[in-house]
C-alpha atoms as a PDB file:
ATOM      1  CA  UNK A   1       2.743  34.160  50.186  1.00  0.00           C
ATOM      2  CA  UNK A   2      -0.227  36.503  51.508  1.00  0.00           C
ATOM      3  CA  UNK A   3       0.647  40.240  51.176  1.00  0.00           C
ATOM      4  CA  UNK A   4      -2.712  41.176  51.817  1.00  0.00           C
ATOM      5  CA  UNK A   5      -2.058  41.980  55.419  1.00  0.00           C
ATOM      6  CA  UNK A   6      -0.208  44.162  57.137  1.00  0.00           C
ATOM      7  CA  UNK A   7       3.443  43.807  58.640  1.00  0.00           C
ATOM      8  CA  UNK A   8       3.634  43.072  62.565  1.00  0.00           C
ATOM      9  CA  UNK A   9       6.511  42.192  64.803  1.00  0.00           C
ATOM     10  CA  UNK A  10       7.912  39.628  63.940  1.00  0.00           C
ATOM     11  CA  UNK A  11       9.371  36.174  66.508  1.00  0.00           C
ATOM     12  CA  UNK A  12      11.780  33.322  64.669  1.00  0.00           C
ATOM     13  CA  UNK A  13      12.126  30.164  65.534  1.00  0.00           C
ATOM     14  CA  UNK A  14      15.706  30.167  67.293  1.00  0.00           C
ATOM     15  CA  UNK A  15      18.369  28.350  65.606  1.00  0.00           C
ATOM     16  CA  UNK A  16      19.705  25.976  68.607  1.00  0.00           C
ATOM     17  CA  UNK A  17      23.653  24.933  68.022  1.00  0.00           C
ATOM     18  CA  UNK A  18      25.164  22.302  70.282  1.00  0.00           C
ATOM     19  CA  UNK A  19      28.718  22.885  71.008  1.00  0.00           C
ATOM     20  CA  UNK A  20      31.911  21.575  73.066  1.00  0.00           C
ATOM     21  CA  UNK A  21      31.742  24.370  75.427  1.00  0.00           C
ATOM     22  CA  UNK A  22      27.941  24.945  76.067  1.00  0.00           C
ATOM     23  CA  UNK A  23      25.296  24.672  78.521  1.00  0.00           C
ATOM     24  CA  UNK A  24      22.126  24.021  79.877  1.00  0.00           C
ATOM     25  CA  UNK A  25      21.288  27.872  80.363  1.00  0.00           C
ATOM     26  CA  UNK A  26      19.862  28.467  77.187  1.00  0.00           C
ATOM     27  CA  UNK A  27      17.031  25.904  78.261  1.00  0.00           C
ATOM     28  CA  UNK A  28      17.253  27.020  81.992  1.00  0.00           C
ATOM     29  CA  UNK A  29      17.087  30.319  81.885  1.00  0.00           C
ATOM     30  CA  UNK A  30      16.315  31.410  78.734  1.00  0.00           C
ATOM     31  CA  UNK A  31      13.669  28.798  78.120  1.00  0.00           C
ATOM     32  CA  UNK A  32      15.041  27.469  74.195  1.00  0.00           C
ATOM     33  CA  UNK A  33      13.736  24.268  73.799  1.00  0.00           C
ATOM     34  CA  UNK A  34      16.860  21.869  73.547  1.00  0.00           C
ATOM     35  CA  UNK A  35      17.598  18.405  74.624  1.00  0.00           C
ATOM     36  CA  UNK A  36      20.894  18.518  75.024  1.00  0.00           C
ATOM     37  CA  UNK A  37      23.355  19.752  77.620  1.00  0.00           C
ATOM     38  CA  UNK A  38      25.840  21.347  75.708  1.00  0.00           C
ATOM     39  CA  UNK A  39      23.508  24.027  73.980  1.00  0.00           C
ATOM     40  CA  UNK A  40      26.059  26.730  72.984  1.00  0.00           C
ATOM     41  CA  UNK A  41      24.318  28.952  71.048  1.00  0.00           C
ATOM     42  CA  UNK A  42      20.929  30.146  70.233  1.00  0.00           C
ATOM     43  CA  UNK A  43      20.734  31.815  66.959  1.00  0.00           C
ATOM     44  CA  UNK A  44      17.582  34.365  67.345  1.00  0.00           C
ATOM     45  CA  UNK A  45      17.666  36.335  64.119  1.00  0.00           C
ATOM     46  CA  UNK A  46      20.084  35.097  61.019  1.00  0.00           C
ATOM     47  CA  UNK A  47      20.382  35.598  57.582  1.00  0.00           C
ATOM     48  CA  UNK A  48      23.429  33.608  57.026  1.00  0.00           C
ATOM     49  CA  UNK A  49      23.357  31.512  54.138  1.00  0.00           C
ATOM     50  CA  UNK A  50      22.975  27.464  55.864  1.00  0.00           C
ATOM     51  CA  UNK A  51      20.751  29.213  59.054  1.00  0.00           C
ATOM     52  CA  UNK A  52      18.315  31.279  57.910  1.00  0.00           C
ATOM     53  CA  UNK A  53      15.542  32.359  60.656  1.00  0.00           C
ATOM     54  CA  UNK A  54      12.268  31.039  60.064  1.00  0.00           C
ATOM     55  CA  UNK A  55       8.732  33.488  61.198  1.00  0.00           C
ATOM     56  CA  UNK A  56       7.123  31.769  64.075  1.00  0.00           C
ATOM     57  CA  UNK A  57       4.552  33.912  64.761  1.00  0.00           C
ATOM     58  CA  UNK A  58       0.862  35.189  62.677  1.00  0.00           C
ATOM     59  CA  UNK A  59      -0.047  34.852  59.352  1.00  0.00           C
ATOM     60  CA  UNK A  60       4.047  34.976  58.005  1.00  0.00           C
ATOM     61  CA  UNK A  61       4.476  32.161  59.935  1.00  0.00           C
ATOM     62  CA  UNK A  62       7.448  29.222  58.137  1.00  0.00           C
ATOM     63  CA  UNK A  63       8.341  31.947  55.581  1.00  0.00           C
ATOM     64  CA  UNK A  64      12.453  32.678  56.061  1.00  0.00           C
ATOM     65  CA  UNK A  65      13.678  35.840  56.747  1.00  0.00           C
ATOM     66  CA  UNK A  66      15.164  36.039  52.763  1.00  0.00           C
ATOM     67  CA  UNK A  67      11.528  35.478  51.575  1.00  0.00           C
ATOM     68  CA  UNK A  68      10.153  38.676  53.768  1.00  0.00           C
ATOM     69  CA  UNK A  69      12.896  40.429  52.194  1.00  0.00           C
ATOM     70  CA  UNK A  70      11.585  39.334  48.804  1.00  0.00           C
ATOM     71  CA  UNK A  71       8.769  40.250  49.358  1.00  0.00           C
ATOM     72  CA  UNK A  72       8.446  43.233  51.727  1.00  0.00           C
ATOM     73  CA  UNK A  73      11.980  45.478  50.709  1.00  0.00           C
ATOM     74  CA  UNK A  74      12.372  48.361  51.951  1.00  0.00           C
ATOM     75  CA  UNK A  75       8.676  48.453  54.225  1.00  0.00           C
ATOM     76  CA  UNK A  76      10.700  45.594  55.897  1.00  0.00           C
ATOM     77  CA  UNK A  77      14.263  46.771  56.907  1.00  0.00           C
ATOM     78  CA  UNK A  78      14.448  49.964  55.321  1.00  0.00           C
ATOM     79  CA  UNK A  79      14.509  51.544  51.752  1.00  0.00           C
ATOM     80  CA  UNK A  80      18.288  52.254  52.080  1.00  0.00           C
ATOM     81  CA  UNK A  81      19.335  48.996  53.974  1.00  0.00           C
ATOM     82  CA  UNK A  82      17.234  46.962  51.036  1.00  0.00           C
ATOM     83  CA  UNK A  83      19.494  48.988  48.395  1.00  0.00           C
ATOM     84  CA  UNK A  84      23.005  47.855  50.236  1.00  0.00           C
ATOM     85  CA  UNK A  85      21.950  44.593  51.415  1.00  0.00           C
ATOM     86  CA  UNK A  86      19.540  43.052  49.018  1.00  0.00           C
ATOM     87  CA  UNK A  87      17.248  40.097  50.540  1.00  0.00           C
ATOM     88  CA  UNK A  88      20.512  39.347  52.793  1.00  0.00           C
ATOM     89  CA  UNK A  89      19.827  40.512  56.430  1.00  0.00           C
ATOM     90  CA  UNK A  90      23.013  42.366  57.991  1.00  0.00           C
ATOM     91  CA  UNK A  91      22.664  41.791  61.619  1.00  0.00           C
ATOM     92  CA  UNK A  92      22.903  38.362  63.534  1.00  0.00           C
ATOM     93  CA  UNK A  93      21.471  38.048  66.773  1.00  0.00           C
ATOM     94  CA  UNK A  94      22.365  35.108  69.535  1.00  0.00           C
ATOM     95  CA  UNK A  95      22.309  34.298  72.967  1.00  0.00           C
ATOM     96  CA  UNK A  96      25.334  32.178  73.882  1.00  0.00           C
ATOM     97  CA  UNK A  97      25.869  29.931  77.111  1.00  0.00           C
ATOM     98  CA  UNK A  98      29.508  29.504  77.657  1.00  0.00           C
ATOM     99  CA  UNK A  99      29.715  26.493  80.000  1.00  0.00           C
ATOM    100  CA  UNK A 100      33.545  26.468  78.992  1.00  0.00           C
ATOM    101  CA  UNK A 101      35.514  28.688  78.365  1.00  0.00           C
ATOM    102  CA  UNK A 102      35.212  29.516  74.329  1.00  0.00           C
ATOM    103  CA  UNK A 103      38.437  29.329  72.673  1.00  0.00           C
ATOM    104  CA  UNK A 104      40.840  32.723  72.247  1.00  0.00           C
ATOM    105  CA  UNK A 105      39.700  33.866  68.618  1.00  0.00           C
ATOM    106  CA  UNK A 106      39.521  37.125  66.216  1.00  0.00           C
ATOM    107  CA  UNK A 107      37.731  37.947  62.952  1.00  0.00           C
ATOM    108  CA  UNK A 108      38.746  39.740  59.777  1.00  0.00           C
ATOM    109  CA  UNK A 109      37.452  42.798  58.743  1.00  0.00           C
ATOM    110  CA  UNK A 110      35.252  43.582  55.885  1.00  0.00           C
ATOM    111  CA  UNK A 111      38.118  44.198  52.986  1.00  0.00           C
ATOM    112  CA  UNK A 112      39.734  40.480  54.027  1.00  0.00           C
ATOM    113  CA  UNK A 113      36.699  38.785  54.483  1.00  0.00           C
ATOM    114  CA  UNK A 114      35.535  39.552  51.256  1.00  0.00           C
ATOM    115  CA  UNK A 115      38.891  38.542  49.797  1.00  0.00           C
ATOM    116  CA  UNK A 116      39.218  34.974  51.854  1.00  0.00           C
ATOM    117  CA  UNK A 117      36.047  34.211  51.990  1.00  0.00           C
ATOM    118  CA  UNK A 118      34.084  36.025  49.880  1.00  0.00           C
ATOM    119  CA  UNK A 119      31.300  37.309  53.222  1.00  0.00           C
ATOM    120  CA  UNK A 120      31.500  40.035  55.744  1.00  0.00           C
ATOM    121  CA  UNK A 121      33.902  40.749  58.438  1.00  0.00           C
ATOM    122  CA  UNK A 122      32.537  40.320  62.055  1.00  0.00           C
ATOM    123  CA  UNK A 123      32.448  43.081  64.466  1.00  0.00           C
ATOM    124  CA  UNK A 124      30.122  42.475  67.190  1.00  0.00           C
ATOM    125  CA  UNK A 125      29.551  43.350  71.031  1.00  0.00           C
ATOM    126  CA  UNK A 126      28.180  41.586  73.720  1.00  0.00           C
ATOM    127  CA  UNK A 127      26.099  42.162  76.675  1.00  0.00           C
ATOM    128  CA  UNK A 128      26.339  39.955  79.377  1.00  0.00           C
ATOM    129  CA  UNK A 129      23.125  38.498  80.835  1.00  0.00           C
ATOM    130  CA  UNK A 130      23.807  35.861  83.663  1.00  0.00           C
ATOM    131  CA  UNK A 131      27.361  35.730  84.918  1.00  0.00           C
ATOM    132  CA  UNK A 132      28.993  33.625  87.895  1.00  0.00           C
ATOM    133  CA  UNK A 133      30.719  35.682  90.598  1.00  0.00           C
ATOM    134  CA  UNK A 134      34.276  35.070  89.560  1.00  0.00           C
ATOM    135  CA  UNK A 135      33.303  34.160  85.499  1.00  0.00           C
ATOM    136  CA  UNK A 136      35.765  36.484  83.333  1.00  0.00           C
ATOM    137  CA  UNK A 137      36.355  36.915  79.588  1.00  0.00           C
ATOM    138  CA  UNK A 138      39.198  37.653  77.168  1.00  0.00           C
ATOM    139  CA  UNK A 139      39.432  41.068  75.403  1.00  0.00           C
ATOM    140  CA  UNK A 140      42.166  43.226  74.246  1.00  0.00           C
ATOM    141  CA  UNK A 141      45.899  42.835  75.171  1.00  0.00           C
ATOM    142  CA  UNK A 142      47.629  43.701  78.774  1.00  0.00           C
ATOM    143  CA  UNK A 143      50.329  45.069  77.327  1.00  0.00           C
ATOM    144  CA  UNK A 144      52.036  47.019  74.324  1.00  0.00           C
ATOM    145  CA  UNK A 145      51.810  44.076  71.950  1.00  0.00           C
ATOM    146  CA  UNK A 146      53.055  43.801  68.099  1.00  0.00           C
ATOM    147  CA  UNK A 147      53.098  40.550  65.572  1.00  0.00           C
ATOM    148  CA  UNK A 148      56.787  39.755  66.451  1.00  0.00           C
ATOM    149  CA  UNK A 149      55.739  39.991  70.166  1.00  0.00           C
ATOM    150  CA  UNK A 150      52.321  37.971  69.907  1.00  0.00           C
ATOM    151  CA  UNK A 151      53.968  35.558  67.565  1.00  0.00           C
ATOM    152  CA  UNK A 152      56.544  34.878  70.416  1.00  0.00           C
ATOM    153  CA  UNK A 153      53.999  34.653  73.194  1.00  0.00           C
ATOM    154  CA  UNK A 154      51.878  32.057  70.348  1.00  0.00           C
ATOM    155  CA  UNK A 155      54.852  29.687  70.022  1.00  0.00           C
ATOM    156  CA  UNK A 156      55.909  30.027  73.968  1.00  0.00           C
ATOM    157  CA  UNK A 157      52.541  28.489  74.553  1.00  0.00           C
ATOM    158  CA  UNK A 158      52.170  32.014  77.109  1.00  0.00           C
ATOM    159  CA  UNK A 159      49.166  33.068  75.319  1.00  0.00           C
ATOM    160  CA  UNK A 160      47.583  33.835  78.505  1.00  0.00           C
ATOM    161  CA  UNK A 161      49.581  35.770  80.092  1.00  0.00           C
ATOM    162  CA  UNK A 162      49.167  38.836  77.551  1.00  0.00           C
ATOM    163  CA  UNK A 163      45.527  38.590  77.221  1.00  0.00           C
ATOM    164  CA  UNK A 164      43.376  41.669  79.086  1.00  0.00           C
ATOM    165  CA  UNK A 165      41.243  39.401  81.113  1.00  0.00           C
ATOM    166  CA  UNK A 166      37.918  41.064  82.377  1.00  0.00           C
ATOM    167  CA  UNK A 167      35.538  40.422  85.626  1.00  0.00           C
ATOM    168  CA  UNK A 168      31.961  40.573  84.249  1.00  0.00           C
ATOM    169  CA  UNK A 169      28.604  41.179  86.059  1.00  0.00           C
ATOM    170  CA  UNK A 170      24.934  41.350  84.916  1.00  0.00           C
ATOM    171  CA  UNK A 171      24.639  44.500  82.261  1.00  0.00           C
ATOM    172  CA  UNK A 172      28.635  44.989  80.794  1.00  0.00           C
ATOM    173  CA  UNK A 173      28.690  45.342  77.339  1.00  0.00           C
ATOM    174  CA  UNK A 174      31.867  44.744  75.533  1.00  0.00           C
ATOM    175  CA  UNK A 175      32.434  45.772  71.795  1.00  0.00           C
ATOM    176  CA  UNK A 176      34.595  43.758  69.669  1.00  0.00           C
ATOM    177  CA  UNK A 177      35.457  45.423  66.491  1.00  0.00           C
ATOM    178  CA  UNK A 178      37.065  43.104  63.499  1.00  0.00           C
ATOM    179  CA  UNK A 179      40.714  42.650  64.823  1.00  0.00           C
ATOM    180  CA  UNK A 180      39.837  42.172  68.324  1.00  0.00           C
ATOM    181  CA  UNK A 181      41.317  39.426  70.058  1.00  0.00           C
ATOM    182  CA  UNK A 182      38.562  37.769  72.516  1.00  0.00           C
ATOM    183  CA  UNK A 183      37.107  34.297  74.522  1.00  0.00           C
ATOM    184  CA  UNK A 184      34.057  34.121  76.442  1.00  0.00           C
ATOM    185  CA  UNK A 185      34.673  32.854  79.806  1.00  0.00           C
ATOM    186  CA  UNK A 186      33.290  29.899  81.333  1.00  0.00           C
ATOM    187  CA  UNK A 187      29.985  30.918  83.516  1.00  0.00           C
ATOM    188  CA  UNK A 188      28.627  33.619  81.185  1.00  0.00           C
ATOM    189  CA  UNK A 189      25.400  34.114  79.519  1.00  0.00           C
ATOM    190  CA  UNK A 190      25.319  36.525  76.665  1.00  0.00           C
ATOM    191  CA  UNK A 191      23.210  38.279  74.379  1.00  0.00           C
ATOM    192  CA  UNK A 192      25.421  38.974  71.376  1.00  0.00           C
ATOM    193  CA  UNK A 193      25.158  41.513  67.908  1.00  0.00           C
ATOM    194  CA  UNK A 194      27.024  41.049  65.286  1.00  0.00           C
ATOM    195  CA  UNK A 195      27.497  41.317  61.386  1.00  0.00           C
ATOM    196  CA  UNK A 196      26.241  39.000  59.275  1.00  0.00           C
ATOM    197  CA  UNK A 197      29.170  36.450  59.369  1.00  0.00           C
ATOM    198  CA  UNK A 198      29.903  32.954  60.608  1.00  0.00           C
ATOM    199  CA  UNK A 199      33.842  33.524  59.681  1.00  0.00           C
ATOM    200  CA  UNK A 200      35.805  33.309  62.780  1.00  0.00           C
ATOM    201  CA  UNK A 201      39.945  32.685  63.559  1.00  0.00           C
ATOM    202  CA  UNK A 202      40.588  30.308  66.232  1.00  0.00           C
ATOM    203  CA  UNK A 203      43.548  31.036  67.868  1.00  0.00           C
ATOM    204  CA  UNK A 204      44.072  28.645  70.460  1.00  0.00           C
ATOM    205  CA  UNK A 205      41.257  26.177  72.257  1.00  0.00           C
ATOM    206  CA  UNK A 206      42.896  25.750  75.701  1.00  0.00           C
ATOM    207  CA  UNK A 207      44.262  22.347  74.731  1.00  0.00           C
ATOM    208  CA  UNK A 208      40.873  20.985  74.247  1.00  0.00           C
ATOM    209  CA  UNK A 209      39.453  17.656  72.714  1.00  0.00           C
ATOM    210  CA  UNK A 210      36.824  16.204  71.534  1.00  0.00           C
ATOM    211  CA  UNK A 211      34.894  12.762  72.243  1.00  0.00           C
ATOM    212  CA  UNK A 212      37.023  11.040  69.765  1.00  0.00           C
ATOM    213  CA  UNK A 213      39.653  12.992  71.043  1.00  0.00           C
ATOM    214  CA  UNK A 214      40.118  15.393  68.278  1.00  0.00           C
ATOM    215  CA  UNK A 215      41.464  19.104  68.797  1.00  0.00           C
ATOM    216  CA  UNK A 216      39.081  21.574  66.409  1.00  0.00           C
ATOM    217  CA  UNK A 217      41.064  23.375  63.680  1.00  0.00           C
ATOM    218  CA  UNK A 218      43.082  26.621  64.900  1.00  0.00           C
ATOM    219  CA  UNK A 219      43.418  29.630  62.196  1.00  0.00           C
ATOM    220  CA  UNK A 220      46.742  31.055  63.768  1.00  0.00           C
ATOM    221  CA  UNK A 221      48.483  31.857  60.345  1.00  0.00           C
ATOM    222  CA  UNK A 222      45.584  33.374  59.063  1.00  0.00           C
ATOM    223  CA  UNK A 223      44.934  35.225  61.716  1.00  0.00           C
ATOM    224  CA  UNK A 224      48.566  37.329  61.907  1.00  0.00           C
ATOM    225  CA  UNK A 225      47.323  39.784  59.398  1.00  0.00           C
ATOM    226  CA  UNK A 226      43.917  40.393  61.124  1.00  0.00           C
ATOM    227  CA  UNK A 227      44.697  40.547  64.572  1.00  0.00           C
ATOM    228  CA  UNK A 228      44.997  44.644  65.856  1.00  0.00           C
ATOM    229  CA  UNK A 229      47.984  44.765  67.960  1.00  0.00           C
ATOM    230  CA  UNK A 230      47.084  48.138  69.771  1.00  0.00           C
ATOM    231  CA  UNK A 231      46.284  48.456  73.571  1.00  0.00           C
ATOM    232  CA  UNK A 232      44.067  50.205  74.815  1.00  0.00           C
ATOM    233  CA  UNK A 233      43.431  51.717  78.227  1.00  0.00           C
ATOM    234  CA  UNK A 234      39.641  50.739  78.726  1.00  0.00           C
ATOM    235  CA  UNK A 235      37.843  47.428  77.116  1.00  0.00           C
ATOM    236  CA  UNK A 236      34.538  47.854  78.974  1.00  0.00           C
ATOM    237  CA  UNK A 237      31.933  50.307  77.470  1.00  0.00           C
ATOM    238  CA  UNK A 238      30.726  52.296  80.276  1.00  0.00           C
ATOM    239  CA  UNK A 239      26.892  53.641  80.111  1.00  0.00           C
ATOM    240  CA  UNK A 240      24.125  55.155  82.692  1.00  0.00           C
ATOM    241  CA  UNK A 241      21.031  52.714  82.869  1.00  0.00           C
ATOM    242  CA  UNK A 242      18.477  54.582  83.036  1.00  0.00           C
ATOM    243  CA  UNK A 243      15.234  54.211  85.268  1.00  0.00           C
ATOM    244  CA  UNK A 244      12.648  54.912  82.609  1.00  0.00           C
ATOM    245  CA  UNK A 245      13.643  55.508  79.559  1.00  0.00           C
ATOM    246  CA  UNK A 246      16.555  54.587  76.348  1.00  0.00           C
ATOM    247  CA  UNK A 247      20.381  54.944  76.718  1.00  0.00           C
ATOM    248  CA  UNK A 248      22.980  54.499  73.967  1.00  0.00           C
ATOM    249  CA  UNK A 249      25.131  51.324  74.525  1.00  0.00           C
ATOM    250  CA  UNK A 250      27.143  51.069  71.242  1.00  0.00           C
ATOM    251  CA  UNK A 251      26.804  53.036  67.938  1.00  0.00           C
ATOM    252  CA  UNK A 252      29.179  51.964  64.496  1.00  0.00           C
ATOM    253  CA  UNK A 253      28.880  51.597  60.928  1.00  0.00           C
ATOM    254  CA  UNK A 254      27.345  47.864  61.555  1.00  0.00           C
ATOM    255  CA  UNK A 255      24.636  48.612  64.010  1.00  0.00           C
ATOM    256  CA  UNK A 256      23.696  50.632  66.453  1.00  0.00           C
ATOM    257  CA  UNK A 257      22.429  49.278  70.264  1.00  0.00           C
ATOM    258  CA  UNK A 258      20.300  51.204  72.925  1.00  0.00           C
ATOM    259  CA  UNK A 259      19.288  49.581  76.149  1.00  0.00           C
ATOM    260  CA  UNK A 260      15.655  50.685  77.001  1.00  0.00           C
ATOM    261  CA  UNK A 261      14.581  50.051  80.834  1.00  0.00           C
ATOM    262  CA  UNK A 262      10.868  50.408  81.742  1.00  0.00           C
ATOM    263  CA  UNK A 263       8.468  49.997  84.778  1.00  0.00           C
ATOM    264  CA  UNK A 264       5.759  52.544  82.893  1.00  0.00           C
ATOM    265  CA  UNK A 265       4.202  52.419  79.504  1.00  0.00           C
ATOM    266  CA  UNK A 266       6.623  53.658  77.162  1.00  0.00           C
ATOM    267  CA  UNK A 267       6.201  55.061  73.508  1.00  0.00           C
ATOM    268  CA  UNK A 268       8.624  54.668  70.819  1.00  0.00           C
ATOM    269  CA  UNK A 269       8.481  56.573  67.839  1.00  0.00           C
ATOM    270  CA  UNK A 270      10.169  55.739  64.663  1.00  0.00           C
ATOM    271  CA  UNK A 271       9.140  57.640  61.920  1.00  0.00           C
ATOM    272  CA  UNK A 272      12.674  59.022  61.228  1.00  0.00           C
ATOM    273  CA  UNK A 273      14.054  55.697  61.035  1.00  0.00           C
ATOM    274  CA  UNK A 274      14.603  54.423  58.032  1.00  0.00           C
ATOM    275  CA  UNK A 275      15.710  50.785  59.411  1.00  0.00           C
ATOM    276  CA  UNK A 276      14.213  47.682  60.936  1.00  0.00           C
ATOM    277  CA  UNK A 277      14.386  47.392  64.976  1.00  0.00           C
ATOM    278  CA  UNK A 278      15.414  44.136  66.912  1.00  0.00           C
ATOM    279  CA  UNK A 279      14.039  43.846  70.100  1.00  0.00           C
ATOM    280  CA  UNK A 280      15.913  41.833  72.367  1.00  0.00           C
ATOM    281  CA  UNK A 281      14.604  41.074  75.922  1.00  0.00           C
ATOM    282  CA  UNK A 282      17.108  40.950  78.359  1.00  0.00           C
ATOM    283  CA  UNK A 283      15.225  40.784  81.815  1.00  0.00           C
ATOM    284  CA  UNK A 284      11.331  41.042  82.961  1.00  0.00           C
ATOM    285  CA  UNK A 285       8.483  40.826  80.284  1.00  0.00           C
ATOM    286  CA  UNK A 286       5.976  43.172  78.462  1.00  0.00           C
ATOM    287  CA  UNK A 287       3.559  44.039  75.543  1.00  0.00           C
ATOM    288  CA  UNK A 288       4.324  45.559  72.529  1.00  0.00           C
ATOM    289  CA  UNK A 289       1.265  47.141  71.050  1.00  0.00           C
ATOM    290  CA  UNK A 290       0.565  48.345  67.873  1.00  0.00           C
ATOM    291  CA  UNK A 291      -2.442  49.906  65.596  1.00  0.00           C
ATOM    292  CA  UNK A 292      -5.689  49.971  66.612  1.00  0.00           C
ATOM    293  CA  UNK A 293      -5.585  46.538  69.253  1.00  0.00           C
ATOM    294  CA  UNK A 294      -2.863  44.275  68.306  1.00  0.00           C
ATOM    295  CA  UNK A 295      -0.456  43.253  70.667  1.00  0.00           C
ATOM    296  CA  UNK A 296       2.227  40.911  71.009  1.00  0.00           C
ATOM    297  CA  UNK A 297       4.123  39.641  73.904  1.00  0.00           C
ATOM    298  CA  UNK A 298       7.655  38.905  75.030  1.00  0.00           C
ATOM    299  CA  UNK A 299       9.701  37.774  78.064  1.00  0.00           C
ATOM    300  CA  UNK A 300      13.623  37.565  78.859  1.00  0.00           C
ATOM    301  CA  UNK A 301      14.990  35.511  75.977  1.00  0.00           C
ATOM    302  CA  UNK A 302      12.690  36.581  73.387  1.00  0.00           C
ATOM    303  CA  UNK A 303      13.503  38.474  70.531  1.00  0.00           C
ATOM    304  CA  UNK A 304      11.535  40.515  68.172  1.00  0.00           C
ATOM    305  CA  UNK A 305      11.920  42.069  64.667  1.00  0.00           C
ATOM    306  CA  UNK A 306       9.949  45.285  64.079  1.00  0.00           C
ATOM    307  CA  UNK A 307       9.462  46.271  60.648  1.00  0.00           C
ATOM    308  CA  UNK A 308      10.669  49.331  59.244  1.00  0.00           C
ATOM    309  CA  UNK A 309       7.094  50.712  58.620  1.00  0.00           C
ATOM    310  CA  UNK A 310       5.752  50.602  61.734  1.00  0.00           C
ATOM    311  CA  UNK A 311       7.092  53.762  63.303  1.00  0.00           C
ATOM    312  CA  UNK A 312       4.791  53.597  66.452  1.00  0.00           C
ATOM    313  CA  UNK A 313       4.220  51.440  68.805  1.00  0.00           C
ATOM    314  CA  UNK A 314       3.979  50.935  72.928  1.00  0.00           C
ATOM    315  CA  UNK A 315       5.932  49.226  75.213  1.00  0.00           C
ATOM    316  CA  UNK A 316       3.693  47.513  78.213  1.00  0.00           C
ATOM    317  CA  UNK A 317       5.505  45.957  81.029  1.00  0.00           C
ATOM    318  CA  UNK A 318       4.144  43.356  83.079  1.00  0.00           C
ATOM    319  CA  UNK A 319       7.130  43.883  85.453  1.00  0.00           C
ATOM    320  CA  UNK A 320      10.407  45.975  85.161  1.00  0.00           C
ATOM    321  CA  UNK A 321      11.739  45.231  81.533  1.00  0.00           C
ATOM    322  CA  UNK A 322      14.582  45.618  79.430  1.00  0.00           C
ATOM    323  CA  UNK A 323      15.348  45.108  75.772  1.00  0.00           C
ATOM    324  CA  UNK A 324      17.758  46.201  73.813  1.00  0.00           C
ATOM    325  CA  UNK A 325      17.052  48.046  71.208  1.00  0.00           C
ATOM    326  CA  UNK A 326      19.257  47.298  67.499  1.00  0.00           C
ATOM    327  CA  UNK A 327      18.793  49.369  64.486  1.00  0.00           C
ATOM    328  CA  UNK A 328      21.114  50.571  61.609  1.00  0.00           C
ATOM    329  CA  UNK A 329      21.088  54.000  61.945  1.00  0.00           C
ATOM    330  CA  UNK A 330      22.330  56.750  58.954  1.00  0.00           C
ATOM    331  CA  UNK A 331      26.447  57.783  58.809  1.00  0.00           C
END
């Protein structure tokens, strides 16, 4: 590998997964390159083991993400991510198309991940994207709930009628810590952060089949000891877009998300940073620029990895933009 040159933003090839419930979205409004109608998932950034992303873009280009880490340490995703994570990168980024409703699921924590499955709990959030006027998703309980309760409700087959159902529209943003029960609903397109994790607890899958007519594996046992029971009085994470200029969506231990909306030039500095930054475009299209000339552009449905060293850069829009913004951000 050449180390000659300097870092740059960085595009992956996206990591396209077919599945029961998916779509033609991804391909129709996202522009992913996919055959098939029932593209589910796009997989934009990934370090887990099986589906690691691979550089698209300059003179990096078919090197993995693992091999940048390598290589590049710190001056890649931060001196004190590099010393926690090692060459493993501890965000996932996707965009998923939920043509079905996704089944009702929940994922362990960090302490019971490790012990199961030896990897990383999953807390994530979502922001929705595209959404059809009555399209609705799972998260949270209605009601008081505890394990003697939900077990009930489980073997009543009245799943359903304790979930905390939720209206979406273009711009909510959910977050789903470990222990959170939660389904996608049919009609929504999502841009979705998460750990670094693939381990997930299907709960129930609506009855559903396959082709051969095969139901997929549910994790209901496994899942009693993960799910959080408590209810809470507001699901939805409230925020003020603003008209030119960075807001805070979601900040926790795993990640931090701002959604940055732009009509202007805009300068981002990130010298006090220590931490890579994911650019994820959510709407409209723009330039980043960097150094003396380079440049790099990027459209709704593109996503971009800044490295850690480069602390300044530009934001050029072609039309009203905007990304979100993912770091990992001290305490």
């Amino acid at each position: 590998m050449n180390t000659d040159k300097s870092l740059y933003p960085l595009q992956f090839t996206p990591i396209l997964k077919e599945r029961i419930w998916g779509g033609t979205r991804l391909k129709t409004v996202l522009g992913k390159k996919t055959k098939t109608d029932r593209c589910g998932e796009s997989w934009e950034l990934s370090g887990v083991s099986g589906n690691v992303s691979k550089v698209a873009n300059g003179f990096l280009r078919g090197n993995n993400l693992q091999e940048l880490i390598e290589i590049y340490m710190g001056d890649l995703v931060g001196d004190r991510i590099y010393e926690q994570f090692g060459i493993e990168f501890p965000a996932l980024v996707k965009f998923i198309d939920a043509q079905d409703d996704l089944s009702i699921q929940v994922h362990p924590d960090n302490q019971k991940a490790a012990e199961r499955h030896r990897a990383y709990g999953k807390t994530e959030m979502w922001y929705v994207m595209d959404a059809d006027r009555e399209s609705s998703l799972i998260v949270g309980f209605n009601q008081k709930m505890d394990r003697e309760k939900y077990v009930r409700a489980l073997n009543d087959r009245k799943l359903k009628e304790i979930m905390n159902f939720e209206k979406v529209s273009v711009g909510d943003v959910f977050f789903i810590p470990a222990g959170r029960v939660h389904a996608i609903g049919k009609g929504i397109v999502l841009a979705e952060i998460q750990q670094t994790s693939d381990v997930t607890y299907r709960i129930y899958d609506w009855d559903r089949v396959d082709a051969d007519g095969k139901s997929r594996d549910l994790h209901t046992k496994l899942a009693l000891d993960v799910i959080d029971y408590s209810l809470h009085n507001e699901y939805k994470t409230h925020y003020q877009k603003p008209h030119q200029g960075t807001a805070r969506l979601i900040k926790c231990p795993y990640f931090t998300t701002n959604i940055v909306c732009f009509g202007q030039p805009l300068e981002k500095n990130y010298q006090n940073l220590d931490s890579f930054v994911v650019y994820i475009c959510t709407s409209g299209a723009c330039t980043i620029r960097w150094g003396t000339a380079e440049r790099l552009n990027i459209r709704k449905g593109e996503t971009v990895l800044l490295p850690a060293i480069l602390d300044k850069i530009q934001l050029i829009p072609s039309e009203p933009t905007e990304l979100l913004e993912v770091f990992m951000d001290e305490g």
